[in-house]
Protein backbone atom coordinates (compact mmCIF):
# COMPACT_ATOMS: atom_id res chain seq x y z
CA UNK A 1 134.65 85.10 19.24
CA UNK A 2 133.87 83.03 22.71
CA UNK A 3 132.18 84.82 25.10
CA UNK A 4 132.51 83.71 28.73
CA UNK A 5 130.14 84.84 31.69
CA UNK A 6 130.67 84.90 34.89
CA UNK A 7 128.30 84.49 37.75
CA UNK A 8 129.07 85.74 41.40
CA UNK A 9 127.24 84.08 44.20
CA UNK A 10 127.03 85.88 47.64
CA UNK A 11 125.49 83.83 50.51
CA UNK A 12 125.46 84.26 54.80
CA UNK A 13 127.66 82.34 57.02
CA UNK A 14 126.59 79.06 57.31
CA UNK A 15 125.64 79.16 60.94
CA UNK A 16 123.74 81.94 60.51
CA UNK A 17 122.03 80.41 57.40
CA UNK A 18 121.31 77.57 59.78
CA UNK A 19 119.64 79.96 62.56
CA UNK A 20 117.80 81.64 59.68
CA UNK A 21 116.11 78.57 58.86
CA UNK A 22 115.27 77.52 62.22
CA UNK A 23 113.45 80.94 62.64
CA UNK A 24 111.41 80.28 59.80
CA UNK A 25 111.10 76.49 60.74
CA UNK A 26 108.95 78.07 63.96
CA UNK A 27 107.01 80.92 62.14
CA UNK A 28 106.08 78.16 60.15
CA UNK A 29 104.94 76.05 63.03
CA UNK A 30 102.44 78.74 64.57
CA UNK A 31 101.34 79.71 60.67
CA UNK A 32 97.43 79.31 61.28
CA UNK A 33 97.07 79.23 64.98
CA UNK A 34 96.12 82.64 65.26
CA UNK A 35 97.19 84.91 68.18
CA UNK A 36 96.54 83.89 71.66
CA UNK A 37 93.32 84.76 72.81
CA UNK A 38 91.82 84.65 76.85
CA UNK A 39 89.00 86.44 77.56
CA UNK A 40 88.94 89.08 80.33
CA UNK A 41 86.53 87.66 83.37
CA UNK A 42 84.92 89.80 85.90
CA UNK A 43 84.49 88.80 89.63
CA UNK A 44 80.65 88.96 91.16
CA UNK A 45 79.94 90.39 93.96
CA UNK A 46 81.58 89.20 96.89
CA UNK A 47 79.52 87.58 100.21
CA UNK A 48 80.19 90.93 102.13
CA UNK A 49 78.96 92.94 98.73
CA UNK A 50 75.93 91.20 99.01
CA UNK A 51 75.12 90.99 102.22
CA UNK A 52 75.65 95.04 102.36
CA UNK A 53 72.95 94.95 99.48
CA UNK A 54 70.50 92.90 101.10
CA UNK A 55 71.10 94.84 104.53
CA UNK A 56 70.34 98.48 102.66
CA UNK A 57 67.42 96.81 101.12
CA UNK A 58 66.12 95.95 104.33
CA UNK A 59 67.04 99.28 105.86
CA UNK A 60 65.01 101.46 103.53
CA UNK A 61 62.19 103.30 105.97
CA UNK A 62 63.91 101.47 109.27
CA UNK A 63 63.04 104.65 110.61
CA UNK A 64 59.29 104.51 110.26
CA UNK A 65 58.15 103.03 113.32
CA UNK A 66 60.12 105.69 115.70
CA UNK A 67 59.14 108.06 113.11
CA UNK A 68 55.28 106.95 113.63
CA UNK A 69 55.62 106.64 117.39
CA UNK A 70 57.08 110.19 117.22
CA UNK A 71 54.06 111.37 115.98
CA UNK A 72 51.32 109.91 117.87
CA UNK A 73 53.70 111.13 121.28
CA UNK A 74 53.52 114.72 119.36
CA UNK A 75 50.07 114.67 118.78
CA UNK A 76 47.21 116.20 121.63
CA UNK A 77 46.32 112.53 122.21
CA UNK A 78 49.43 111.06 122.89
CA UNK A 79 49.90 113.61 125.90
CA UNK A 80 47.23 111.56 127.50
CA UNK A 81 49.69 108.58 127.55
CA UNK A 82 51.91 110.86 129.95
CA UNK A 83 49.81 111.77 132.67
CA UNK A 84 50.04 111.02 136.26
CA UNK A 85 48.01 108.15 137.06
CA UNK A 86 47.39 109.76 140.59
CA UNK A 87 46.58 112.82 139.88
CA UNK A 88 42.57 112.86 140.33
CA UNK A 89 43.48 111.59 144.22
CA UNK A 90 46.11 114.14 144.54
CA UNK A 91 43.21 116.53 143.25
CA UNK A 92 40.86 115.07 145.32
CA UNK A 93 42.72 115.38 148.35
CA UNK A 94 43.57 118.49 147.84
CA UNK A 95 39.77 119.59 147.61
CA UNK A 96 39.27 117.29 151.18
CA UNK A 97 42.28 119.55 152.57
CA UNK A 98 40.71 122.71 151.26
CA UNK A 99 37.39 121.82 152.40
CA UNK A 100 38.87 120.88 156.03
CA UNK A 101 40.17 124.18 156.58
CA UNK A 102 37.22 125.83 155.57
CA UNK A 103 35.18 124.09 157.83
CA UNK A 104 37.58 125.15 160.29
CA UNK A 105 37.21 128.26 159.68
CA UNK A 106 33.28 128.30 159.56
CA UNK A 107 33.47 126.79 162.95
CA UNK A 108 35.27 129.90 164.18
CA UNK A 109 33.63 132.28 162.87
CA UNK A 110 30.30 130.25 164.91
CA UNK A 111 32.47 130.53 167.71
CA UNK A 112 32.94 134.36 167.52
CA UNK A 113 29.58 135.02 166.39
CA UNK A 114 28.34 133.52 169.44
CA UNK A 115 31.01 134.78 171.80
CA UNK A 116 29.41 138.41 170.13
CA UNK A 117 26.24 137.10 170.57
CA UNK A 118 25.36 137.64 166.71
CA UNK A 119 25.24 134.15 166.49
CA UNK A 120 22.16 133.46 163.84
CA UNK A 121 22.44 137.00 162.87
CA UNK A 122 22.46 138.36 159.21
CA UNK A 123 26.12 139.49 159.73
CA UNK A 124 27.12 135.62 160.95
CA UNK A 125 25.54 134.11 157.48
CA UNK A 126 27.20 136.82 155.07
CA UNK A 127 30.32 136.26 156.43
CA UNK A 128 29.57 132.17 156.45
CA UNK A 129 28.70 132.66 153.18
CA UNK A 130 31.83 134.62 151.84
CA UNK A 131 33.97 131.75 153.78
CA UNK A 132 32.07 129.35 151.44
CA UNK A 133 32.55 130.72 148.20
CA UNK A 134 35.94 131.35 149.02
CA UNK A 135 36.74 128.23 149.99
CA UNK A 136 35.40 126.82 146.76
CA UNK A 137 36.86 129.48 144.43
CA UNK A 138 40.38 128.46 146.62
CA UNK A 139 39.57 124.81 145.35
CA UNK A 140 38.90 125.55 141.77
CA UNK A 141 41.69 127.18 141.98
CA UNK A 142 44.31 124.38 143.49
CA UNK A 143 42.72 121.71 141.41
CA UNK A 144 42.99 123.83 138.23
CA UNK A 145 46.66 124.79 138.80
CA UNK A 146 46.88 120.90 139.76
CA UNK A 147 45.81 120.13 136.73
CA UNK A 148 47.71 122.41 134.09
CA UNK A 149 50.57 121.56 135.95
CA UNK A 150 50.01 117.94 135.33
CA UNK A 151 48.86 118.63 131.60
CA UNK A 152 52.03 120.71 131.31
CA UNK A 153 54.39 117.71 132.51
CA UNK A 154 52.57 115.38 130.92
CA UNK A 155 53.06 117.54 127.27
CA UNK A 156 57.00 118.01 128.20
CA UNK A 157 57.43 114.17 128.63
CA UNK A 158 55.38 113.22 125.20
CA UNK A 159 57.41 116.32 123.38
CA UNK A 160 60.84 114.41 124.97
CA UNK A 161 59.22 111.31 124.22
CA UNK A 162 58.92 112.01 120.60
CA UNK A 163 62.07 113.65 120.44
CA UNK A 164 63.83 110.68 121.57
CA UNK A 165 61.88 108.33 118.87
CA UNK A 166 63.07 110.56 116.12
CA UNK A 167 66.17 110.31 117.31
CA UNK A 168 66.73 106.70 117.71
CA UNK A 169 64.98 106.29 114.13
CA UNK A 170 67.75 108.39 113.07
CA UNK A 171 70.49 107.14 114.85
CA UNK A 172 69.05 103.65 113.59
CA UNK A 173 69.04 104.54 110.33
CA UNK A 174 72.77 105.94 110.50
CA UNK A 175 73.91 102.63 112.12
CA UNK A 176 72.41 100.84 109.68
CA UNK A 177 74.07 102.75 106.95
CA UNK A 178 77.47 102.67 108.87
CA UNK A 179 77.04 99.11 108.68
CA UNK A 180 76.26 98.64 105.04
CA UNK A 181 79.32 100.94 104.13
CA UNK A 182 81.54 98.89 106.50
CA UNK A 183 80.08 95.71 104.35
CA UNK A 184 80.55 98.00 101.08
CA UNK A 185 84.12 98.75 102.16
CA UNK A 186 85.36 94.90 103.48
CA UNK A 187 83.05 93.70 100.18
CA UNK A 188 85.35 95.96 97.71
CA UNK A 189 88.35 94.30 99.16
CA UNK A 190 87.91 90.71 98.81
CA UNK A 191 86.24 91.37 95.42
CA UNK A 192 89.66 92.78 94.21
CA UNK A 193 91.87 90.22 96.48
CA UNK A 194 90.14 87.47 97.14
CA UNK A 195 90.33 85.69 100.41
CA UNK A 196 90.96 82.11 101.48
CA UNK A 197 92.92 78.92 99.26
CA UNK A 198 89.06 77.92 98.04
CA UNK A 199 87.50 81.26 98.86
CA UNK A 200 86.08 83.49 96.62
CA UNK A 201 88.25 84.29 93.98
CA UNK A 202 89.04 88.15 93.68
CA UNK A 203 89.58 90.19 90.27
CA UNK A 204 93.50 90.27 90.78
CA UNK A 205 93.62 86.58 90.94
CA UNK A 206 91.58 86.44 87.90
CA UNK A 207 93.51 89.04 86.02
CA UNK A 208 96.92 87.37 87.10
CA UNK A 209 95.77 83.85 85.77
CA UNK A 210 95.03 86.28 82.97
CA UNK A 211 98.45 87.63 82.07
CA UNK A 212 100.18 84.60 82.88
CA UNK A 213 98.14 82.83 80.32
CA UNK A 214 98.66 84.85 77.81
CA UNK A 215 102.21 84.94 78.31
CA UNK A 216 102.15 81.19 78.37
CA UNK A 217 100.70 81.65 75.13
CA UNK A 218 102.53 84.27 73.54
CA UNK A 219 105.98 82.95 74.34
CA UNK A 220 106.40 81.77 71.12
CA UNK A 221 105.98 84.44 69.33
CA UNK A 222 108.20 86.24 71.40
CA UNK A 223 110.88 83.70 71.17
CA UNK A 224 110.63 84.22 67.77
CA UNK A 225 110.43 87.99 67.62
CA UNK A 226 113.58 87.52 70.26
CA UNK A 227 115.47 85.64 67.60
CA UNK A 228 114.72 87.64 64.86
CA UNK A 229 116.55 90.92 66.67
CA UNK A 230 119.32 88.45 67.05
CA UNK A 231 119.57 88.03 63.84
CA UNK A 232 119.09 91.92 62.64
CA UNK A 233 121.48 92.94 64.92
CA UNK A 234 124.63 90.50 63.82
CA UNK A 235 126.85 92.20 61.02
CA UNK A 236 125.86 89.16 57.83
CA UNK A 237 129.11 87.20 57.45
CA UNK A 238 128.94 86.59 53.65
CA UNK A 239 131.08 84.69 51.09
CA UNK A 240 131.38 84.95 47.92
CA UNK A 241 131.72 82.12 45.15
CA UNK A 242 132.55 83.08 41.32
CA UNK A 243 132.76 80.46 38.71
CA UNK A 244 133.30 81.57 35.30
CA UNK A 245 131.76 79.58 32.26
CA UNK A 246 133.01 79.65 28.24
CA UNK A 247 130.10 78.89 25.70
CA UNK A 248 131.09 75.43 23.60
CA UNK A 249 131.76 76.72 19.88
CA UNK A 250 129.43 76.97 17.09
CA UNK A 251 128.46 74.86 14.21
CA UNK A 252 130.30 77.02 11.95
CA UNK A 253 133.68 77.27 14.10
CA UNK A 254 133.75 73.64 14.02
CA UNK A 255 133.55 73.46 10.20
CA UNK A 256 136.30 76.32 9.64
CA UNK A 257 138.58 74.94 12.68
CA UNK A 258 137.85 71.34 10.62
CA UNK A 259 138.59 72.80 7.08
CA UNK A 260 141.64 74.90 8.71
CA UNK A 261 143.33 71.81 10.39
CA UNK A 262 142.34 69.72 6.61
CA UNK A 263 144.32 72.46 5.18
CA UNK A 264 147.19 71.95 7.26
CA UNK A 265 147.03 68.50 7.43
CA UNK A 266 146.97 68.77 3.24
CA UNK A 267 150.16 71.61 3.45
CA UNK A 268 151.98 68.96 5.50
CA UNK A 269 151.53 66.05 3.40
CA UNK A 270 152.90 67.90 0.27
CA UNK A 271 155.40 69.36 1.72
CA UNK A 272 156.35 65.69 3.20
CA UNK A 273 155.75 64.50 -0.65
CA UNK A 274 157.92 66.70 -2.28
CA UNK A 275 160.68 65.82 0.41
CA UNK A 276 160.66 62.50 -0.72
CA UNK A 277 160.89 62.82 -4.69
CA UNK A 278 163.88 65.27 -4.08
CA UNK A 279 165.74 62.20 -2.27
CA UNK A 280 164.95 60.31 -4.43
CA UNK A 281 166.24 61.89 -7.43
């Protein structure tokens, strides 16, 4: 008995067999090329960055000298830088003034002495000789209070004096640092943006170029990932195509189908035979 077998093709849509191939035609294309690779660059320092580096550098101990200054002003010899370069003649003329008036006075008490007529006496000479010592003790006195009073200024304007050095070593130093954060701060900028067509090129500029290179570069790849959700996400359109197919007989069919139509043949021929004896009898 003939068996016959059937085979059932299913295929896409032409079209979409076409865009299929196309997709493949591109993966193809990039097979070996590896991803797209850019490495990540780093911007230096910018002019303003360095600068502000250089200026700290140079700042460190700034404050020395006032600091140094400060101290010889606060030390006992540096009050010696402060005192009044007239002083000794104010001193001294205040011992000639003192001395004046006690003169004076000596030459009174003459007068009365002699208007007593005690002049030359013992009484006259102790009290000439009391005038004297207190007339000196009255200069020791005046030039001594002179003199602390001088030291005294002189101390006050060596205390402010040092005072003031410290102070403008520190307010140096705090400009100076004000300045090298104002560098610092203007320095971070333009390192991240950049400044100028052929200035210095900041790190958003070089991470831009970045991206946009490696979007250049990827584009294909996501042209073809693009595609291929196309493609997933259109129902398949497919056709079917049977064709059925009937196995040519056997050896041994032939032989019987041969003997069987001999046979027949054979019947016929008798049969034709004995049709013609009987007309002719």
């Amino acid at each position: 008995m003939a068996t016959q077998t059937q085979e059932v093709t299913q295929r896409l849509a032409p079209f979409q067999e076409q865009f299929l191939q196309d997709i493949f035609a591109q993966a193809s294309a990039l097979k070996g090329a590896g991803m797209p690779y850019e490495a990540q660059q780093l911007a230096g320092l910018s002019p303003q960055q360095l600068q502000a580096v250089q200026q700290a550098q140079a700042g460190v101990g700034a404050y020395q000298p006032y600091l140094q200054a400060a101290q010889q002003y606060a030390a006992p010899s540096g009050v010696q830088q402060f005192f009044n370069p007239f002083e000794q003649q104010a001193v001294n003329q205040a011992m000639q003034d003192i001395g004046r008036a006690g003169q004076m006075q000596q030459q009174q008490l003459g007068a009365q002495a002699v208007g007593q007529g005690a002049f030359g006496g013992s009484r006259a000479a102790v009290a000439g000789a009391e005038l004297g010592r207190s007339t000196m003790e009255q200069q020791a006195r005046t030039a001594a209070q002179m003199r602390q009073t001088g030291y005294a200024q002189a101390q006050q304007a060596a205390q402010q004096a040092a005072q003031l050095q410290a102070g403008l070593g520190a307010q140096a130093q705090q400009m100076g640092v004000q300045d090298t954060n104002t560098l610092l701060g203007i320095g971070g900028l333009t390192q991240q943006m950049g400044y100028g067509p052929t200035g210095f090129v900041g790190q958003a500029e070089l991470d831009v170029n970045r991206q946009n290179l490696l979007a250049q570069a990827s584009s294909p790849y996501q042209e073809i990932g693009f595609l291929s959700d196309i493609f997933r996400g259109v129902p398949a359109l497919q056709q079917t195509t049977s064709s059925t197919t009937t196995p040519p007989p056997s050896t041994m069919s032939q032989i019987m189908g041969l003997g069987i139509a001999g046979l027949g043949a054979y019947g016929n021929a008798m049969q034709g035979t004995g049709n013609f004896l009987g007309m002719s009898r």
